[in-house]
C-alpha atoms as a PDB file:
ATOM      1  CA  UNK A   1       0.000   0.000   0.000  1.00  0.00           C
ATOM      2  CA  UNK A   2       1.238   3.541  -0.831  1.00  0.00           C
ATOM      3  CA  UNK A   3       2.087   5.777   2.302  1.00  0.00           C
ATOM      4  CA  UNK A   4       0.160   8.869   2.146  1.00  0.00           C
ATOM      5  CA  UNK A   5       0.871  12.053   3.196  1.00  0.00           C
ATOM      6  CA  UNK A   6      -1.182  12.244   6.605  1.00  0.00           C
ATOM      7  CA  UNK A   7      -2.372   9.626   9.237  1.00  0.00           C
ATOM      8  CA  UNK A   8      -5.403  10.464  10.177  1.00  0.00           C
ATOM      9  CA  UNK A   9      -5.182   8.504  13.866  1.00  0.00           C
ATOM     10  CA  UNK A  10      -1.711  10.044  14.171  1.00  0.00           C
ATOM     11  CA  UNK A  11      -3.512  13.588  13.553  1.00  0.00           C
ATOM     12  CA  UNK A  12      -6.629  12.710  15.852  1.00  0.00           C
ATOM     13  CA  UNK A  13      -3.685  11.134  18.176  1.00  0.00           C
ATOM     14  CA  UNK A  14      -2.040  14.508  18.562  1.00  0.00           C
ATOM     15  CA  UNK A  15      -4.793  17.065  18.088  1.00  0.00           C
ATOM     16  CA  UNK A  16      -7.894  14.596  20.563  1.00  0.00           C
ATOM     17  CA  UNK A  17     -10.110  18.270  20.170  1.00  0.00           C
ATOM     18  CA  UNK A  18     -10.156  18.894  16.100  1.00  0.00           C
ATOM     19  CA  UNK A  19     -13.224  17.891  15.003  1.00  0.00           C
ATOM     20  CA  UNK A  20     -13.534  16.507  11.666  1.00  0.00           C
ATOM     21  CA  UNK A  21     -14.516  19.930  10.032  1.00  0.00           C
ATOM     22  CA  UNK A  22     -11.497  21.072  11.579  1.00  0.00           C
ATOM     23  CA  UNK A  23      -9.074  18.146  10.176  1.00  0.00           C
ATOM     24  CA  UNK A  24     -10.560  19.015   6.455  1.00  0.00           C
ATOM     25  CA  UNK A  25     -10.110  22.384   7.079  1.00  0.00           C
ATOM     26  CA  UNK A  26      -6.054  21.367   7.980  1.00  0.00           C
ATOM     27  CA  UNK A  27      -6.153  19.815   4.608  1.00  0.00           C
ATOM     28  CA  UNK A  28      -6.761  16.153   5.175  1.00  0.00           C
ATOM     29  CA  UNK A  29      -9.007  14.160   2.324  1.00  0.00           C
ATOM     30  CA  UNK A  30      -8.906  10.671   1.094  1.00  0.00           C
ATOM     31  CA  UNK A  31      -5.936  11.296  -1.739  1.00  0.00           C
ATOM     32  CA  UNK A  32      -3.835  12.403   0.947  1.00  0.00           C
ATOM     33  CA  UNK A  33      -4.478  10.484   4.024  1.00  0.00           C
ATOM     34  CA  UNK A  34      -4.048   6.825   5.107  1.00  0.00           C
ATOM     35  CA  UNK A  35      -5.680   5.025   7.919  1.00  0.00           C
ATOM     36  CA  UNK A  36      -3.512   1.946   8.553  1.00  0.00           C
ATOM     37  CA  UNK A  37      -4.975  -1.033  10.105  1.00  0.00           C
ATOM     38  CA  UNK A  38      -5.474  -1.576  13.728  1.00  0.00           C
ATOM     39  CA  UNK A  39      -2.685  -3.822  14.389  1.00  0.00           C
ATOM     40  CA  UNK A  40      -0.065  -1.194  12.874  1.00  0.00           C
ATOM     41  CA  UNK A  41      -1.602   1.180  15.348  1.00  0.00           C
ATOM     42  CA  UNK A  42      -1.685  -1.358  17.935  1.00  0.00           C
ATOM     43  CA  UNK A  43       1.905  -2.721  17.881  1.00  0.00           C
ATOM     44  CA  UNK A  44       3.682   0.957  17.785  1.00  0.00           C
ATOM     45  CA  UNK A  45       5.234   1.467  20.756  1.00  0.00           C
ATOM     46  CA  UNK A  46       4.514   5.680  20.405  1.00  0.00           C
ATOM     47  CA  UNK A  47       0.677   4.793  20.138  1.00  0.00           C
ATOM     48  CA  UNK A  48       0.531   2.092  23.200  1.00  0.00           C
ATOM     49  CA  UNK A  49       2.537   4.635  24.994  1.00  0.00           C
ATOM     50  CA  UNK A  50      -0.362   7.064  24.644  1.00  0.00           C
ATOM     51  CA  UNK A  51      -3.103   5.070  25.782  1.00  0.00           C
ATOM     52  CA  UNK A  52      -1.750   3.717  28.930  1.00  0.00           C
ATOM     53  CA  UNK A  53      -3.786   3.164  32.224  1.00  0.00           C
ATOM     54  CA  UNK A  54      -3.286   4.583  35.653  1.00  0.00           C
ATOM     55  CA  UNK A  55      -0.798   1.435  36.136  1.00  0.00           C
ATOM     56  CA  UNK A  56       1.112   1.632  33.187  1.00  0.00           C
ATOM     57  CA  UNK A  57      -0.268  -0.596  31.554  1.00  0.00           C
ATOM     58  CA  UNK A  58      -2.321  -0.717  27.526  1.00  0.00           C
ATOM     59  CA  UNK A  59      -5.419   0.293  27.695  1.00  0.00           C
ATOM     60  CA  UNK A  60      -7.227  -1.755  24.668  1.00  0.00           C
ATOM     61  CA  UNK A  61     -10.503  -1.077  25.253  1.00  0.00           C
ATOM     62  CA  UNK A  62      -9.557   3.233  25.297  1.00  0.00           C
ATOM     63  CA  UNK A  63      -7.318   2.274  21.882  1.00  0.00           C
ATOM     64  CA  UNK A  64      -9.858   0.159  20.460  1.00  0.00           C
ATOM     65  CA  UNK A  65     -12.508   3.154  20.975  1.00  0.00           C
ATOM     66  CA  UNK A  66     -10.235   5.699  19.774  1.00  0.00           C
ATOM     67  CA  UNK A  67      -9.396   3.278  16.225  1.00  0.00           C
ATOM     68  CA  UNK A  68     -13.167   3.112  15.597  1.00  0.00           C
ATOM     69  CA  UNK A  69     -13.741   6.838  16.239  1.00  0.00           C
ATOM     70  CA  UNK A  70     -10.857   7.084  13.554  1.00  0.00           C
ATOM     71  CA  UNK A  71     -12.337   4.683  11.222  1.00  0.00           C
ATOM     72  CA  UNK A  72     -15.900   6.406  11.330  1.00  0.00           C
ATOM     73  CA  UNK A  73     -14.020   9.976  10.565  1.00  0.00           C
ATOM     74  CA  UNK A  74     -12.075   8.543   7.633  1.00  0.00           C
ATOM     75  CA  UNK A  75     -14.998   6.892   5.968  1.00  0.00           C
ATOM     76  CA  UNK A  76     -16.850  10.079   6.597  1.00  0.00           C
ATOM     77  CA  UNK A  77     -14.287  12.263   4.435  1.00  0.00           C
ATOM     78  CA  UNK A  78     -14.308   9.183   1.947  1.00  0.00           C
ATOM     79  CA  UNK A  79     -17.829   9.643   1.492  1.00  0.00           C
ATOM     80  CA  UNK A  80     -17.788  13.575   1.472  1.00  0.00           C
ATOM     81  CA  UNK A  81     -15.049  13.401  -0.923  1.00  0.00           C
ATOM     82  CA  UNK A  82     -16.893  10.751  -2.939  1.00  0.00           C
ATOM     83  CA  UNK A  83     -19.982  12.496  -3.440  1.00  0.00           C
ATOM     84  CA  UNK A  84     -18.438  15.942  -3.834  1.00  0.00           C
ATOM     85  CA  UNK A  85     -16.582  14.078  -7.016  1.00  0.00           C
ATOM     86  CA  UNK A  86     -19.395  12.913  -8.380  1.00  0.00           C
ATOM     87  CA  UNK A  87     -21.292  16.652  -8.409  1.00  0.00           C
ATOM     88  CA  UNK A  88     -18.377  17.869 -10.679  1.00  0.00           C
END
């Protein structure tokens, strides 16, 4: 698979208030941003670090939210940007 520009968890990782007006606004759309699958996510060492309990320990249940929210938000621009091609 080609790497895109953007990673839209990575982006929803570091910036947990944007909403997704606010990430299309940034400049994210489907041409330009990847979603990887949930075990990439899962085994990165940077994103287990950031969803950590109060013991230190992965919190799959808090990632596994967070990876759905993401995958809801990118089929939403998908969609958008879908449609939006097929009015022009």
């Amino acid at each position: 698979m080609e790497e895109k520009e953007f990673d839209l968890f990575i982006n929803m990782m570091r910036r947990p208030d944007s909403s997704v007006d606010k990430l299309v606004a940034g400049g994210l759309n489907s041409e330009n941003t990847q979603l990887l699958s949930r075990n990439e996510y899962e085994n990165s060492d940077k994103v287990r670090d950031q969803f950590k309990d109060e013991n230190g320990n992965f919190d799959k249940f808090k990632f596994d939210n967070f990876y759905n929210n993401a995958k809801v938000v990118y089929n939403y621009i998908a969609n958008a940007d879908y449609e939006q091609s097929m009015l022009n």
